[in-house]
Every structure is written in C-alpha cells, then in structure tokens.
C-alpha atoms as a PDB file:
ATOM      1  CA  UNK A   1      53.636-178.941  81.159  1.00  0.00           C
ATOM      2  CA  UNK A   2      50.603-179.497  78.848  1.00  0.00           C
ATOM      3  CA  UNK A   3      50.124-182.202  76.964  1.00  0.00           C
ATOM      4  CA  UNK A   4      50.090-182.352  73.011  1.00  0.00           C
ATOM      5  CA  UNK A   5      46.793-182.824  71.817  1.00  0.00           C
ATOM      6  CA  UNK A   6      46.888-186.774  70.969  1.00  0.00           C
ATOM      7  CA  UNK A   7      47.773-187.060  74.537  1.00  0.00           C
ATOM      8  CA  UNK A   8      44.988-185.074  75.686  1.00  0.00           C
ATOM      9  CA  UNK A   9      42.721-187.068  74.107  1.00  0.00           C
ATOM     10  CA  UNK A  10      43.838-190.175  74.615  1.00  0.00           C
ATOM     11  CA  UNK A  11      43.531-189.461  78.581  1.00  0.00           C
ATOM     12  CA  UNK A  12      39.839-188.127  77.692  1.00  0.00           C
ATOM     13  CA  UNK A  13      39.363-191.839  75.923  1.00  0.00           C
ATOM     14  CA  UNK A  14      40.316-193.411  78.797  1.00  0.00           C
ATOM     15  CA  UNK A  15      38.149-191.272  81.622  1.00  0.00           C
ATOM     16  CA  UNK A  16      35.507-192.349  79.005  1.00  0.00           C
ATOM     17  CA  UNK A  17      35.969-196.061  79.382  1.00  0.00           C
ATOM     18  CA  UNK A  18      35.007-195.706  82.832  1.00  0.00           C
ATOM     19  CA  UNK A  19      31.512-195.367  81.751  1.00  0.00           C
ATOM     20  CA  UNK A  20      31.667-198.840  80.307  1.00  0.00           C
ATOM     21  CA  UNK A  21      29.000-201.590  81.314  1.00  0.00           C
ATOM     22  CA  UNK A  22      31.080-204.603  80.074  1.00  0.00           C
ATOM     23  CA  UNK A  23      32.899-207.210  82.458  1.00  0.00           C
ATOM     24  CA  UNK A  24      35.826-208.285  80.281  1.00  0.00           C
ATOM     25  CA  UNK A  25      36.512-204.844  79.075  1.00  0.00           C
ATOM     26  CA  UNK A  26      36.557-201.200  79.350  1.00  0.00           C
ATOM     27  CA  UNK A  27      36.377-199.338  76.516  1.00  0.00           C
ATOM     28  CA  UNK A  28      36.332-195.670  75.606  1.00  0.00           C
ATOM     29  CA  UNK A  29      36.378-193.488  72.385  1.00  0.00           C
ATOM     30  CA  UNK A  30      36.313-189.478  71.085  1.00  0.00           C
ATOM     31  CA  UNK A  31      35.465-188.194  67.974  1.00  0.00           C
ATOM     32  CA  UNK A  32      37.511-185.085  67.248  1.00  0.00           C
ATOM     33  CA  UNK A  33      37.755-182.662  64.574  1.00  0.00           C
ATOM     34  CA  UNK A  34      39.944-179.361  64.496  1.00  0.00           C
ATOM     35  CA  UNK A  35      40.685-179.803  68.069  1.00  0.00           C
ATOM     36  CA  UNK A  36      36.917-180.465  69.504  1.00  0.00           C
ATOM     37  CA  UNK A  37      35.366-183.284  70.747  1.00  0.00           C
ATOM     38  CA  UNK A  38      32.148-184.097  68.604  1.00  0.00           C
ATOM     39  CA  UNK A  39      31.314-187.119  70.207  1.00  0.00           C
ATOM     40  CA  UNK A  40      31.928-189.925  72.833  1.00  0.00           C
ATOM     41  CA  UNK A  41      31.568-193.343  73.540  1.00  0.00           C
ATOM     42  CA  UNK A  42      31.739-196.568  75.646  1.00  0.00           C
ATOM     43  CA  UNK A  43      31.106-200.186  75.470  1.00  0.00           C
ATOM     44  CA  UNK A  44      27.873-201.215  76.622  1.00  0.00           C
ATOM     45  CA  UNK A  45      24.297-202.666  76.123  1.00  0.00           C
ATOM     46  CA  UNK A  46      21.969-200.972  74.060  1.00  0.00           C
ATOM     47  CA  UNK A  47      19.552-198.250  75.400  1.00  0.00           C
ATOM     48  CA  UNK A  48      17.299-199.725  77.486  1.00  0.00           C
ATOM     49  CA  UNK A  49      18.650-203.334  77.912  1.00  0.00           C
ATOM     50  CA  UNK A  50      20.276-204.406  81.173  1.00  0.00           C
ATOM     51  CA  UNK A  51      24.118-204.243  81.657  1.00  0.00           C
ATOM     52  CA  UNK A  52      26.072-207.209  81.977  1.00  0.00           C
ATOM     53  CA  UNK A  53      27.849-205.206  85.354  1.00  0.00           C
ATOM     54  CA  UNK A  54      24.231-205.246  86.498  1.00  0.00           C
ATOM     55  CA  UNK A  55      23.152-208.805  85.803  1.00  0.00           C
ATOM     56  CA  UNK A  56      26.742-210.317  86.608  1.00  0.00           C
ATOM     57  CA  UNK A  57      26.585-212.354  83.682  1.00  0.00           C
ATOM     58  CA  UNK A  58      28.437-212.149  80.413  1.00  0.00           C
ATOM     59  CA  UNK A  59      28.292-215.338  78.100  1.00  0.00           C
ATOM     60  CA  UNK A  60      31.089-215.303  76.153  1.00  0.00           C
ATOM     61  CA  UNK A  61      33.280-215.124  79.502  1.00  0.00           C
ATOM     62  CA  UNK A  62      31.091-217.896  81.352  1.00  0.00           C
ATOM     63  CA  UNK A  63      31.664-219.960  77.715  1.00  0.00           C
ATOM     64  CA  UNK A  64      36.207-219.020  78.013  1.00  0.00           C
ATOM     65  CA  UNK A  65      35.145-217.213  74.400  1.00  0.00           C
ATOM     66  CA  UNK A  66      38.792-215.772  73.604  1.00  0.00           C
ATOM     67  CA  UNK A  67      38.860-211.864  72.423  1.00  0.00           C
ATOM     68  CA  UNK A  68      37.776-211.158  68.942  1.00  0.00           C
ATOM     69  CA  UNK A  69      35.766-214.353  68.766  1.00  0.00           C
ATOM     70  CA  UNK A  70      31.995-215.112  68.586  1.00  0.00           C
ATOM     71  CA  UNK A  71      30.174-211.509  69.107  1.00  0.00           C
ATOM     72  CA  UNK A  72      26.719-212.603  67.754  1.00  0.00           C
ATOM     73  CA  UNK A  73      26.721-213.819  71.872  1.00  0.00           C
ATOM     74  CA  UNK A  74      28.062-210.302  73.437  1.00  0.00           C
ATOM     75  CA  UNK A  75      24.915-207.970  73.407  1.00  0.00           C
ATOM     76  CA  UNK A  76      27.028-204.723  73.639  1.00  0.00           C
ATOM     77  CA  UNK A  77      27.609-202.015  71.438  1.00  0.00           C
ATOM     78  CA  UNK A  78      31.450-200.939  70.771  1.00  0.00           C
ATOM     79  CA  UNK A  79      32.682-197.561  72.035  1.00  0.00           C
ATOM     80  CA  UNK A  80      33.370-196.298  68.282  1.00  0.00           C
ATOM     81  CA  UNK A  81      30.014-197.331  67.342  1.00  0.00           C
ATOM     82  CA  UNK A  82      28.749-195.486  69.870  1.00  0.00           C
ATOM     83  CA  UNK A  83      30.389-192.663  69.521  1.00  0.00           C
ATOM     84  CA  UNK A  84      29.833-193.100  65.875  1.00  0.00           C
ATOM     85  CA  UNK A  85      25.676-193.078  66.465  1.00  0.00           C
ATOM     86  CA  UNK A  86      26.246-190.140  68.689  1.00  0.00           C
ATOM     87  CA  UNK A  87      27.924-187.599  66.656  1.00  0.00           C
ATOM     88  CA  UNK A  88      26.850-185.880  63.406  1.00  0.00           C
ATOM     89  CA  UNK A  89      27.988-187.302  60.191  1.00  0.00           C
ATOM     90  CA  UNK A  90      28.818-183.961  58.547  1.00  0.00           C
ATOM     91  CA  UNK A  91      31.262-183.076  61.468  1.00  0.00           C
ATOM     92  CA  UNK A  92      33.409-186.387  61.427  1.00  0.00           C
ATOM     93  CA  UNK A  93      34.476-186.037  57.698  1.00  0.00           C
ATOM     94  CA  UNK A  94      38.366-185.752  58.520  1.00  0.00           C
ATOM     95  CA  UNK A  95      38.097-186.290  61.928  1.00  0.00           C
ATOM     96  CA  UNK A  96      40.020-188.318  64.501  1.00  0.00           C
ATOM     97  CA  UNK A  97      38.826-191.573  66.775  1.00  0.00           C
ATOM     98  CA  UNK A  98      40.648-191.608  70.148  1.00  0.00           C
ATOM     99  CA  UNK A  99      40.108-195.008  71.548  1.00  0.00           C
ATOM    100  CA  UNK A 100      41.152-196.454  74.757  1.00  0.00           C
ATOM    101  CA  UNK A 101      40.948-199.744  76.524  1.00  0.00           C
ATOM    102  CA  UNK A 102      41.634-201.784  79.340  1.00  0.00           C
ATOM    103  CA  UNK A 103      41.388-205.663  80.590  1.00  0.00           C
ATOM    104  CA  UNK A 104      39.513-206.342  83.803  1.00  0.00           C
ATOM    105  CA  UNK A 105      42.595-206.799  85.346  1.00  0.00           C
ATOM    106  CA  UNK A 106      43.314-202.651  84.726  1.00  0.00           C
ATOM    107  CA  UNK A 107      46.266-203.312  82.366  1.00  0.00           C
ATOM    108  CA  UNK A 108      45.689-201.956  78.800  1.00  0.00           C
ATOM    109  CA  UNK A 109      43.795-203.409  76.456  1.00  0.00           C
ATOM    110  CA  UNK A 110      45.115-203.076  72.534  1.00  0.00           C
ATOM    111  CA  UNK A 111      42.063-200.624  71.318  1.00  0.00           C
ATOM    112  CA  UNK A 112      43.001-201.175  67.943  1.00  0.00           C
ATOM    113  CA  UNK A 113      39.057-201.486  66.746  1.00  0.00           C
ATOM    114  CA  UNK A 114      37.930-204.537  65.582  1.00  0.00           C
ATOM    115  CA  UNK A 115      36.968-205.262  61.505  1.00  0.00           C
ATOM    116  CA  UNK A 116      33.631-204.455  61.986  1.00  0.00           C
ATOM    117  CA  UNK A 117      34.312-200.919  64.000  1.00  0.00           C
ATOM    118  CA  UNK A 118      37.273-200.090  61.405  1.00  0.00           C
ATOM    119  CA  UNK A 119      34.525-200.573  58.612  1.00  0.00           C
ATOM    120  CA  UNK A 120      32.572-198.168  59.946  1.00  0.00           C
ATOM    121  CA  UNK A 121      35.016-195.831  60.771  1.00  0.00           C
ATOM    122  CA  UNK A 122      35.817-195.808  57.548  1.00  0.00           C
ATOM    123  CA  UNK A 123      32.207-195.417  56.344  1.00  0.00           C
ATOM    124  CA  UNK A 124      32.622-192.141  58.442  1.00  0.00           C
ATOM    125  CA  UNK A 125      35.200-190.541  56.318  1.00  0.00           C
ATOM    126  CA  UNK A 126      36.859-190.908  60.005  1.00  0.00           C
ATOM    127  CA  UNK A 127      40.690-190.122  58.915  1.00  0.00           C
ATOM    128  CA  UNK A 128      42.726-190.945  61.776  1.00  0.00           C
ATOM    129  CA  UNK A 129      42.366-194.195  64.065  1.00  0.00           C
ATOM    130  CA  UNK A 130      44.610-193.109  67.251  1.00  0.00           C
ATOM    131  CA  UNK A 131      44.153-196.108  69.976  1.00  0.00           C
ATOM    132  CA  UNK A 132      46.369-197.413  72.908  1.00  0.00           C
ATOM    133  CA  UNK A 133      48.445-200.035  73.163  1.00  0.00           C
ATOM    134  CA  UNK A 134      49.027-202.858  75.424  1.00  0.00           C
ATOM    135  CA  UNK A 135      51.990-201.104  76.539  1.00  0.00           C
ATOM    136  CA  UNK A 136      49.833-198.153  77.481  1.00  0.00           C
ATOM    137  CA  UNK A 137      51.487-196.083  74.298  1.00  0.00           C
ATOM    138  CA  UNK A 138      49.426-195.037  71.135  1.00  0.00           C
ATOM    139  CA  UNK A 139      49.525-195.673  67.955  1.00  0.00           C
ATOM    140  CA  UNK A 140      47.943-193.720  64.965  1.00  0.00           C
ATOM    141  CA  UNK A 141      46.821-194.868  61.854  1.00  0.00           C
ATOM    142  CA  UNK A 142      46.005-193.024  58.751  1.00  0.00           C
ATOM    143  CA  UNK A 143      43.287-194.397  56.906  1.00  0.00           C
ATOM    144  CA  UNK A 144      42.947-191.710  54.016  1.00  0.00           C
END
C-alpha cells in the first residue's frame, strides 16, 4: 500500500537526519508545499566549520548539559533552520515542516522544534509543524 502523504514525508525527514553531523542527535526536516518538497535540512555545523562527528567532541555532552539547555555552547545549526535558509521564502507561505529526530541511542527523539526554531517557523508563514514523537508517531500542529 502507499503511504498518505504525512507519512511519506515524515520517512523523507527521517532519511534526512542521516545527514546530521551532531553526536547527541539526529535531526532531519522538509519543507513542503502542495505536495513538493521545497527544501531540506539537518543538524549540523555551519558551512565550512568542522563537525563535531569529525572532531569527536561536543561540549555540552562532555559538560552532562541536559536537552534544551545552554545552546550559546552547541555550534550547530537546527534542521528547520536549515531547511529554512535553504528554501525560498515566497514558496513556504502555507507550507508544511516535516521534522524528524532521533537520540544517539536510535530511539526517537521528540522533534517538536525548539522556541527559537518555532519562532522562525512562524516568521515563515510556515502553517503546519508535523514532527515525530518519542513513540515514533507524529503529531501536527497548526500554527495559522
């Protein structure tokens, strides 16, 4: 059988995460509007700086830094803002963010985004926030 659409993407947000340069977490997200993919993105360094799976070495998980807590240490760039840089701002008026994520461990990571990402998503005119659970469902919020 084929999958519904939120489904569909949801998988693509995961094969995305695999991309991701972060040892804590991998994270993955799609921009789509009317069915499309517009953009992608994963959790990494910026262009041009090295990746924490390259140097070994993450701060906040040498310091025990819980999730959600101290970023101004983590020099990586969140999948949605990536994706969010990458795609152009006309298309994602009314669009949907797909995000997926997962521990280092391989179990799922809650990808609801964090107060900074939502902001921006929002910023977007993004309308729909679709992200994975820790259960490995999805949830979907509207945020017209």
């Amino acid at each position: 059988m084929r999958p519904e659409w939120d489904t569909y993407f949801i998988e693509i947000a995961k094969v995305v995460s695999s991309r991701a340069t972060c040892l804590r977490r991998r994270y993955g997200a799609v921009i789509v509007k009317d069915k499309v993919i517009i953009s992608t993105g994963y959790n990494g360094s910026p262009r041009g700086m090295k990746n924490c799976i390259d140097t070994g070495k993450c701060i906040r998980q040498e310091k025990n830094i819980p999730s959600g807590e101290r970023y101004e240490l983590c020099e990586a760039v969140h999948a949605e803002q990536n994706a969010l840089v990458n795609a152009p701002p006309d298309r994602m008026k009314d669009s949907t963010i797909y995000i997926a994520g997962f521990e280092e461990d391989q179990t799922f990571a809650d990808s609801r985004p964090c107060k900074l990402c939502d902001r921006m998503i929002k910023n977007a005119q993004i309308k729909n926030i679709i992200h994975l659970n820790k259960n490995g469902g999805f949830e979907k919020i509207d945020i017209s």
